[in-house]
Protein backbone atom coordinates (compact mmCIF):
# COMPACT_ATOMS: atom_id res chain seq x y z
CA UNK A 1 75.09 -3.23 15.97
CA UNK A 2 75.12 -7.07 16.76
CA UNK A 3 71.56 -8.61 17.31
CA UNK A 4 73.37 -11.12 19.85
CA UNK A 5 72.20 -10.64 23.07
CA UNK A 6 75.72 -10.98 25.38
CA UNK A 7 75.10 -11.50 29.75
CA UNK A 8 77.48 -10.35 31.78
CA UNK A 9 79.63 -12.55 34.14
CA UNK A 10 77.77 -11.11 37.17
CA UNK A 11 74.29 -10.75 35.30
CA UNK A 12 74.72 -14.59 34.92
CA UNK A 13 74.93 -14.92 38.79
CA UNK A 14 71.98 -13.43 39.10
CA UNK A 15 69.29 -15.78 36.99
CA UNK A 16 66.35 -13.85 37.43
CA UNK A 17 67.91 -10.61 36.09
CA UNK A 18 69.20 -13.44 33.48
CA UNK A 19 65.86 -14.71 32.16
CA UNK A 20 64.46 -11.34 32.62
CA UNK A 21 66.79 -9.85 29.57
CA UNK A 22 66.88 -13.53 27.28
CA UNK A 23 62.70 -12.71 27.31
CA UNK A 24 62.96 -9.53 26.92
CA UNK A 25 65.92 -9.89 24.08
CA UNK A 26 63.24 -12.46 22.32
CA UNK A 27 60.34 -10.37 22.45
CA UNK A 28 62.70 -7.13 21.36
CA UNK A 29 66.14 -7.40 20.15
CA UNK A 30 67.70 -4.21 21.72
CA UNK A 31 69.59 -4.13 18.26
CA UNK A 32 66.48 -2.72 17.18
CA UNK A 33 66.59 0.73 18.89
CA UNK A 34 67.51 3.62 17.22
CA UNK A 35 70.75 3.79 19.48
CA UNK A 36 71.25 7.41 17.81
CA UNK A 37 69.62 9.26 20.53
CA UNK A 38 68.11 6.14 22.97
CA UNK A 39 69.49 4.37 25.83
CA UNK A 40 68.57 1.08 26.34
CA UNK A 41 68.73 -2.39 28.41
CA UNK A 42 70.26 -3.01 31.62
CA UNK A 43 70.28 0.87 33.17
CA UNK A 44 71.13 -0.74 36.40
CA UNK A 45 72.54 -3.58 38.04
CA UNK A 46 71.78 -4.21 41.62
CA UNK A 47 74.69 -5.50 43.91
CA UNK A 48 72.11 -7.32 46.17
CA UNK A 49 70.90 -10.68 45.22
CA UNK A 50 67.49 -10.50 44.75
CA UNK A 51 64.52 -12.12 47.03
CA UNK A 52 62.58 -13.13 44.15
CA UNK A 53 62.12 -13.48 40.56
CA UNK A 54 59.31 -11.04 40.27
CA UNK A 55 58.67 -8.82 37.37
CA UNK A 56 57.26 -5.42 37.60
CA UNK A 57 56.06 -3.78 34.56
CA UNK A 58 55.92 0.08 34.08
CA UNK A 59 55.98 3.27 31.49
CA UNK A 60 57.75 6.05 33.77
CA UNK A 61 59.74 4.91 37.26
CA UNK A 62 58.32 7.62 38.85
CA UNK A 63 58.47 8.15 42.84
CA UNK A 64 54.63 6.39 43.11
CA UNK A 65 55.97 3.72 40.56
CA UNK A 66 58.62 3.12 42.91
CA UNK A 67 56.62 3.40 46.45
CA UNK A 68 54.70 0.50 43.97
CA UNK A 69 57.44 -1.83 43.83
CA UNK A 70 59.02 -1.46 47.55
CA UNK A 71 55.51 -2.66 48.73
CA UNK A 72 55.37 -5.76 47.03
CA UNK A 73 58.02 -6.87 49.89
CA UNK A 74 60.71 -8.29 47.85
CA UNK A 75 58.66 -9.89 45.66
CA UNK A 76 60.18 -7.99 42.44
CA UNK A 77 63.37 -8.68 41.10
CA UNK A 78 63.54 -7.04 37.78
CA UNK A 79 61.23 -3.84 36.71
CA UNK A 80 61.42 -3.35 33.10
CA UNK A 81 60.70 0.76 32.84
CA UNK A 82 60.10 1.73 29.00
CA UNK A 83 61.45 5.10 29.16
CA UNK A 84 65.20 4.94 29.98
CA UNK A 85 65.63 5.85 33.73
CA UNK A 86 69.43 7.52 32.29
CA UNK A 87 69.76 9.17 29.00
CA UNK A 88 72.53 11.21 29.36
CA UNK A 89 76.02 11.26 31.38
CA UNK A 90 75.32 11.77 34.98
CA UNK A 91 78.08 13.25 37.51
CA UNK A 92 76.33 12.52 40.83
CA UNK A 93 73.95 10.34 42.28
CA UNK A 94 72.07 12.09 45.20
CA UNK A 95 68.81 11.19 47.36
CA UNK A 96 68.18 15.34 46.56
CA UNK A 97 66.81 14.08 42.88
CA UNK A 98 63.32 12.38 43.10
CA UNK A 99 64.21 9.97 40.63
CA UNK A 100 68.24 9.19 40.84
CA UNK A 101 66.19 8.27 45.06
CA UNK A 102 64.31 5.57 43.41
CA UNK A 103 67.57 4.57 41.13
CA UNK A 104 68.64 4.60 44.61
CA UNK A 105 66.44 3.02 46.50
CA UNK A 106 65.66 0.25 44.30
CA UNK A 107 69.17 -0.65 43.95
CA UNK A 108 69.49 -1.37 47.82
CA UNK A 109 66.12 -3.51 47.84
CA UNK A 110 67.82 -6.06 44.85
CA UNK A 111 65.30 -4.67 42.19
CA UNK A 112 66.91 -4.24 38.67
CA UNK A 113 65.55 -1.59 35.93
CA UNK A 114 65.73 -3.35 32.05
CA UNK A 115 64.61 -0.23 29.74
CA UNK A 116 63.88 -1.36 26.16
CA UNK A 117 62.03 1.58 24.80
CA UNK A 118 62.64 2.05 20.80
CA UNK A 119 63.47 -1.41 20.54
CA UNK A 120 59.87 -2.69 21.91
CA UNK A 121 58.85 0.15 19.53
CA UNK A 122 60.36 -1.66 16.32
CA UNK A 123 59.93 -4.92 16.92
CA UNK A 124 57.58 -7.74 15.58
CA UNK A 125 54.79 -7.62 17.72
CA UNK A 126 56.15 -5.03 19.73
CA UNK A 127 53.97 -1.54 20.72
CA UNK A 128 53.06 -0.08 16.59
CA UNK A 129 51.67 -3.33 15.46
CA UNK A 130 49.41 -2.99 18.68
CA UNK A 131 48.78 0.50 17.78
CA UNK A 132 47.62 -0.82 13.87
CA UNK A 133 45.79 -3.27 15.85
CA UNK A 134 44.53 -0.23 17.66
CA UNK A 135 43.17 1.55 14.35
CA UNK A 136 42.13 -2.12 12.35
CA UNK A 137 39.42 -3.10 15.08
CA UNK A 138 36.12 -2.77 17.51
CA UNK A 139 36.27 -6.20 18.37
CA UNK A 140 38.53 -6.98 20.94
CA UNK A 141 38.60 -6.25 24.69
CA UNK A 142 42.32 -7.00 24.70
CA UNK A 143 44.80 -5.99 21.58
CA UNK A 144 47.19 -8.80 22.07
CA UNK A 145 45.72 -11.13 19.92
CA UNK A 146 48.35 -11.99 16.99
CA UNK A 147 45.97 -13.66 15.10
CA UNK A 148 44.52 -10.19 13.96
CA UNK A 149 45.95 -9.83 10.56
CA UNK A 150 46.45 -6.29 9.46
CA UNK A 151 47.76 -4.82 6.69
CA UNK A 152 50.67 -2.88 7.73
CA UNK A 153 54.33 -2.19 6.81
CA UNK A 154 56.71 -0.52 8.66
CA UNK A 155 57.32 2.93 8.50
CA UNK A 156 61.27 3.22 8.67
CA UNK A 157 62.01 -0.14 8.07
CA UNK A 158 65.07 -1.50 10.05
CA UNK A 159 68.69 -1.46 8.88
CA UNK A 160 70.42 -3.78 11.29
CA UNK A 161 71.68 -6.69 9.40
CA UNK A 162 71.50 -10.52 11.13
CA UNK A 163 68.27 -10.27 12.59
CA UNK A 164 65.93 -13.53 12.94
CA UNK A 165 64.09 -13.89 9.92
CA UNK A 166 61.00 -13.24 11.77
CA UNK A 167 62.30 -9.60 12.27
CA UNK A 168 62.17 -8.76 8.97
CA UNK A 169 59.18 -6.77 8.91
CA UNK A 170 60.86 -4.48 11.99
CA UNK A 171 61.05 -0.57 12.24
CA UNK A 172 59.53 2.52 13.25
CA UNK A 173 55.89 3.63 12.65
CA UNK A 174 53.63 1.26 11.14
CA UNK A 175 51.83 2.65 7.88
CA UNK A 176 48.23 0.62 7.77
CA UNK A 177 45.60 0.20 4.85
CA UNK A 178 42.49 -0.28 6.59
CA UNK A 179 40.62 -3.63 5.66
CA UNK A 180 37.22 -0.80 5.47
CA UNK A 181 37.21 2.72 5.47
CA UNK A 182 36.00 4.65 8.40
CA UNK A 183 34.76 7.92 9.14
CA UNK A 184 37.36 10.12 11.20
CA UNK A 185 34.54 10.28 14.32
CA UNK A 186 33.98 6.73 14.09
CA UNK A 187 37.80 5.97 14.24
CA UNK A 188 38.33 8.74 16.90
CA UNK A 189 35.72 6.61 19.28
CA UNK A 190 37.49 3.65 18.07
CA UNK A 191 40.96 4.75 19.23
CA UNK A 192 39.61 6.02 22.56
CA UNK A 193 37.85 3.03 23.29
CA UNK A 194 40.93 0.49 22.53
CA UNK A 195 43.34 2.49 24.44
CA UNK A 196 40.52 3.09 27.42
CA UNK A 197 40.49 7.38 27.18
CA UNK A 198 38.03 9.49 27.76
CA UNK A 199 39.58 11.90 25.71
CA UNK A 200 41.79 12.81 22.87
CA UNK A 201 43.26 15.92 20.74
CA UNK A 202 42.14 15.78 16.76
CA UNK A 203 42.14 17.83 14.05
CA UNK A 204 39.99 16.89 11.42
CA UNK A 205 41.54 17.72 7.27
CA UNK A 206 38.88 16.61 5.94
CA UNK A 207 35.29 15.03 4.77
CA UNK A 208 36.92 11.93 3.38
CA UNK A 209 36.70 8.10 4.74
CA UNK A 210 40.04 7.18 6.97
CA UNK A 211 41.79 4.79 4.24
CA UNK A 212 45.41 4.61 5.68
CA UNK A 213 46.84 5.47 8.85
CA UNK A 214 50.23 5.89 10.12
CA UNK A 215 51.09 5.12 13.53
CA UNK A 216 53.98 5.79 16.41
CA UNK A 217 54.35 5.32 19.89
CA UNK A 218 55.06 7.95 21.62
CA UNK A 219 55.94 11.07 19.75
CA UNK A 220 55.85 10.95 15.96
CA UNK A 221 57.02 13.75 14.50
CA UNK A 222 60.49 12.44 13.18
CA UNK A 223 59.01 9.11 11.92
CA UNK A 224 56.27 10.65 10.43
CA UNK A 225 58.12 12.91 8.19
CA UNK A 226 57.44 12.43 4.49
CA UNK A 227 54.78 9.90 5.05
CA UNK A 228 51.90 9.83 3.27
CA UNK A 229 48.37 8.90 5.02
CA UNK A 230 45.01 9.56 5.55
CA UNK A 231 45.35 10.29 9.60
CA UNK A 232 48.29 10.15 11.84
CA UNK A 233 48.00 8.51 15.01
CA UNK A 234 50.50 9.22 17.69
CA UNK A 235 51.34 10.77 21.58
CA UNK A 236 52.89 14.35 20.38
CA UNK A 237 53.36 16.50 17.79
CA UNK A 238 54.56 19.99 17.98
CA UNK A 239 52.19 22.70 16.78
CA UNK A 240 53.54 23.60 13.30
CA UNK A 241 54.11 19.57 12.54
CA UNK A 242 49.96 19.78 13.29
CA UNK A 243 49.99 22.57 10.99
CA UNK A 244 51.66 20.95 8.18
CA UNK A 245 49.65 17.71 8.25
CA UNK A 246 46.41 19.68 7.94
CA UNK A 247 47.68 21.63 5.24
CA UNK A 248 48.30 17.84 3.76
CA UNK A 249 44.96 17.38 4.16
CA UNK A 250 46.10 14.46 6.67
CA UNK A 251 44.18 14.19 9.93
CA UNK A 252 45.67 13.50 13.23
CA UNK A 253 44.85 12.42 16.61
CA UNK A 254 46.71 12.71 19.76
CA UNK A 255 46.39 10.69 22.78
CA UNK A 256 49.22 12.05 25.01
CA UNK A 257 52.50 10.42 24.95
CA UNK A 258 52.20 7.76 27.38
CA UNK A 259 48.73 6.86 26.01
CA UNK A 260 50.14 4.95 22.92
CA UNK A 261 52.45 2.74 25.14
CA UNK A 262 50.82 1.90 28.65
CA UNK A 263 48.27 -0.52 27.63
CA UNK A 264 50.79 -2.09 25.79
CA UNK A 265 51.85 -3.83 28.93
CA UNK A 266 48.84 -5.13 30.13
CA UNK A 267 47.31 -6.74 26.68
CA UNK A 268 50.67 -7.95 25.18
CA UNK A 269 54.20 -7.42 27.41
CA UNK A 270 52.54 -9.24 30.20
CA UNK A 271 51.31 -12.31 28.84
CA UNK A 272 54.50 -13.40 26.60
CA UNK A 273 56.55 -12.85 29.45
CA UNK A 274 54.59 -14.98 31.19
CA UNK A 275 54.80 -17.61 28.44
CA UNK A 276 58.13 -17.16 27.92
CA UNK A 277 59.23 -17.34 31.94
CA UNK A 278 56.98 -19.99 33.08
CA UNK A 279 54.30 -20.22 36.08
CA UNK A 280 56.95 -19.72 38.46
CA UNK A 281 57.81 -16.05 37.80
CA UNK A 282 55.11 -13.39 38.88
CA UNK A 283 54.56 -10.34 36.36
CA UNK A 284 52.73 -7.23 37.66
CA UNK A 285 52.27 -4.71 35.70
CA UNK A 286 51.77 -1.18 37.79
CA UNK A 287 48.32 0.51 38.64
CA UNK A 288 50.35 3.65 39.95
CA UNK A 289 51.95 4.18 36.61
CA UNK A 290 50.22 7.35 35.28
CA UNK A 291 49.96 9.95 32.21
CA UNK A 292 51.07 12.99 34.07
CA UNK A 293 48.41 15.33 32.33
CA UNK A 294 44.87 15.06 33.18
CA UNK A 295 41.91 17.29 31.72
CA UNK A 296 40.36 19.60 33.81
């Protein structure tokens, strides 16, 4: 898969949808994705020239997510969802389906969806160095500080050939040797305070210190598989992958999916876009964007 990031004739009419997927190509090289199974970038196009050169930042685009960006009165030009708002071949498009509405709807009010999902995932920088940033420290209020050096190596180490030299540490999962060893109920307030939770899912393998620590956004199970660490940290895993790692004598602790990915956007999406685009384009990042599951 080419790492060259090629516009559209009628993407190029539109400049904000333009510099929207340039930053968004520099921050994560869709090329990156595991395009196996994911669908990513431009998921759709809008016909209507946009008001604005807003960005709107979001996990899900979910029917509050989208109530969200219709009140911001043309202000938002481009939302960049995570999750792909299409993975597989539709054969209608019908205001019947809450989310093909908000495809819909957004469409009509010149708002754009970019999704870049496993490719923010692999990247430099992208969401599992935040997550090893997650696991390395107490310290900071906000995890986008690149300056924290951790000691981390990718987990499934890319494949895709004419990458920028600076990608060459890009893949899936992040495997991290903790600069000092922590006990597993220290690391478990650790995690919940970084990613602001009240609550988690852990089981515990053991008495030992937390040495290494393998990380994934999202749902881990496939990247996870042969790895060897101290404690997994990830969304998901199914019940007998749970199993297995215990019987590794491997830890694990589970946030939720959506958990390993929405603060993301606040502490380190948000800000280089904002570098990269300049003072004159707004970023927002959603406050109805939501983990569907709450504890009761």
């Amino acid at each position: 898969m080419s790492s060259v990031l090629n516009l559209s004739k009628t993407v190029l009419k539109n400049p904000s949808l333009a510099s929207a997927m340039k930053a968004m190509h520099k921050i994560a090289p869709l090329a990156l994705a595991d395009s196996s199974w994911d669908n990513v970038g431009l998921l759709l196009e809008s016909p209507i020239q946009p008001k604005s050169n807003g960005i709107f930042l979001a996990i899900d685009l979910t029917t509050p997510v989208c109530e969200e960006i219709l009140s911001k009165k043309g202000r938002i030009s481009v939302a960049i969802v995570y999750h792909p708002i299409i993975f597989r071949g539709l054969k209608s498009m019908t205001l019947s389906d809450p989310q093909q509405a908000s495809i819909l709807r957004l469409a009509s009010e010149g708002v754009s969806i970019y999704c870049p999902h496993t490719s923010l995932d692999a990247t430099v920088g992208g969401i599992n160095d935040w997550l090893a940033r997650v696991v390395e420290t107490d310290v900071y209020e906000r995890l986008g500080d690149d300056q924290l050096e951790v000691d981390s190596e990718p987990i499934l180490p890319t494949q895709v050939q004419g990458l920028e030299p600076s990608q060459k540490r890009a893949g899936m999962g992040r495997l991290i040797r903790l600069s000092q060893s922590i006990e597993f109920e220290r690391l478990v307030q650790r995690v919940k305070r970084n990613l602001d939770l009240n609550f988690v899912q852990v089981s515990k393998a053991s008495e030992k210190p937390i040495e290494t620590v393998a990380v994934c956004a999202g749902s881990g199970g496939s990247v996870f598989k042969g790895v060897k660490a101290d404690l997994l940290l990830t969304g998901e895993l199914s019940h007998h992958e749970i199993l297995a790692a215990k019987a590794n004598g491997t830890s694990v602790i589970l946030t939720n999916h959506t958990n390993t990915e929405r603060k993301f956007l606040r502490d380190v999406l948000k800000p280089k876009l904002e570098s990269i685009l300049g003072q004159g384009t707004e970023v927002l990042v959603s406050v109805q964007d939501k983990d569907p599951l709450s504890v009761m």
